[in-house]
C-alpha atoms as a PDB file:
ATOM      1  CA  UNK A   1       0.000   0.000   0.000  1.00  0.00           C
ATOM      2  CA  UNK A   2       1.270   3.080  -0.687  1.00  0.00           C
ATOM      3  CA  UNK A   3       1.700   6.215   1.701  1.00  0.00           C
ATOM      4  CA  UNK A   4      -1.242   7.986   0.219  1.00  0.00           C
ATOM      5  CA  UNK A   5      -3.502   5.096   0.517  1.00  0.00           C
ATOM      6  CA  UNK A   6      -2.547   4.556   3.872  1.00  0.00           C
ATOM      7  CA  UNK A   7      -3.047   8.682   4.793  1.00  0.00           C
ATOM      8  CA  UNK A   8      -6.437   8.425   3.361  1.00  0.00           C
ATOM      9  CA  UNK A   9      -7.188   5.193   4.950  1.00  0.00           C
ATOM     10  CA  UNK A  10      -6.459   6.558   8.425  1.00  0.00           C
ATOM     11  CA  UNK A  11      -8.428  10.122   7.664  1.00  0.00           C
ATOM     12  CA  UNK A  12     -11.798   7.760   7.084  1.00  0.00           C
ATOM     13  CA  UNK A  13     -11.248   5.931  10.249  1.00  0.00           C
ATOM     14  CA  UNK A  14     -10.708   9.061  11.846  1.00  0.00           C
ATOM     15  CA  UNK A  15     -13.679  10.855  10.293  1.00  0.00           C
ATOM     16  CA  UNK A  16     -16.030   8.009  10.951  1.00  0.00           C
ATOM     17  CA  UNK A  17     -14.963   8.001  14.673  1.00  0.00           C
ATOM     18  CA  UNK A  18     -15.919  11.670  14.902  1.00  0.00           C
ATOM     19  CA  UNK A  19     -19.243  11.271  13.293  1.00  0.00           C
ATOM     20  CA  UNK A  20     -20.058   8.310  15.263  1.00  0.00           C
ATOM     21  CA  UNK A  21     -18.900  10.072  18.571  1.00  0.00           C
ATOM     22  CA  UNK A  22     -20.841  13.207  17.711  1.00  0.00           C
ATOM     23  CA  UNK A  23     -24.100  11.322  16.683  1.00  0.00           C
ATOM     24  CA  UNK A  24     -23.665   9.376  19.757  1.00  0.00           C
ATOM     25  CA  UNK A  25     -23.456  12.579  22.086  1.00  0.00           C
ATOM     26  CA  UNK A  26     -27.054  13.908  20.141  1.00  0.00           C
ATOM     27  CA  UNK A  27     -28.797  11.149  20.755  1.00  0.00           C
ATOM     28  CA  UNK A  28     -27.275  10.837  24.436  1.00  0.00           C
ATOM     29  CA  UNK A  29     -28.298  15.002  25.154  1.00  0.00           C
ATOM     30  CA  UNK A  30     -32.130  14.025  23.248  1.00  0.00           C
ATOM     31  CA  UNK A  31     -32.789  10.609  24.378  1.00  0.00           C
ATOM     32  CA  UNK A  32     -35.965  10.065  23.627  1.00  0.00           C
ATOM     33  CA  UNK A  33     -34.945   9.696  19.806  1.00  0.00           C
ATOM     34  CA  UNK A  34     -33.107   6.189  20.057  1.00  0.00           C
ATOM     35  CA  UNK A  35     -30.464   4.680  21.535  1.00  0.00           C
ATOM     36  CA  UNK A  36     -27.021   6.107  21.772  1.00  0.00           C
ATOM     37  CA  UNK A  37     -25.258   2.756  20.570  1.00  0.00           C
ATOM     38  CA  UNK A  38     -27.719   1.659  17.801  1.00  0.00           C
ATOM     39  CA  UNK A  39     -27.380   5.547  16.382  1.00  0.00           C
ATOM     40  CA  UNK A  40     -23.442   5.650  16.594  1.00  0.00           C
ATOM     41  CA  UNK A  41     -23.572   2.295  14.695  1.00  0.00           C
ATOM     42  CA  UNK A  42     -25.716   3.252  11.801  1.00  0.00           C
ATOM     43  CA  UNK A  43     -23.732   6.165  11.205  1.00  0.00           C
ATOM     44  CA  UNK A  44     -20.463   3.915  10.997  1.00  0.00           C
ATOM     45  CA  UNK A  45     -22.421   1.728   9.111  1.00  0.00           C
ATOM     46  CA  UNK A  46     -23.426   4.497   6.474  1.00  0.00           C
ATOM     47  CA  UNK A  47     -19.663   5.703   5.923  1.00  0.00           C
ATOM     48  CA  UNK A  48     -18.858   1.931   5.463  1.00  0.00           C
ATOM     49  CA  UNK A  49     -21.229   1.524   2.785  1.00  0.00           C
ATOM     50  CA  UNK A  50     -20.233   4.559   1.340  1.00  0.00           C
ATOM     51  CA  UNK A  51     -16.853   3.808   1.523  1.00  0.00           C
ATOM     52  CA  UNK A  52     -17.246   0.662  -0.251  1.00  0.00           C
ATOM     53  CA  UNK A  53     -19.224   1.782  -3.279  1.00  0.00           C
ATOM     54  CA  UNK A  54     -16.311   4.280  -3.534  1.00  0.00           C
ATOM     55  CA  UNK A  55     -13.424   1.430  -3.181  1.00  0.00           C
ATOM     56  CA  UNK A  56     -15.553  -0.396  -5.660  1.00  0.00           C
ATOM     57  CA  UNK A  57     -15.861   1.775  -8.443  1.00  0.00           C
END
């Protein structure tokens, strides 16, 4: 792998930590709209999928 590939590699793991953390702290001020966990995860899990139908084109 080269050293770009591995800079933008980390900058997505780092990016979808930050969105997870941040949609984790929303839901955890407003918790009547769902659960912290399940909302952190479906935000990791949208960056994933977009991140593969990127890696796969």
């Amino acid at each position: 792998m080269s050293s770009l590939a591995l800079a933008v590699l980390l900058l997505l793991v780092l990016v979808t930590l930050l969105l997870a953390g941040g949609v984790g702290y929303v839901i955890h001020r407003h918790p009547a709209l769902t659960a912290p966990i399940t909302a952190a995860g479906m935000a990791v899990g949208l960056v994933l999928a977009c991140a593969g139908l990127l890696g796969a084109r």
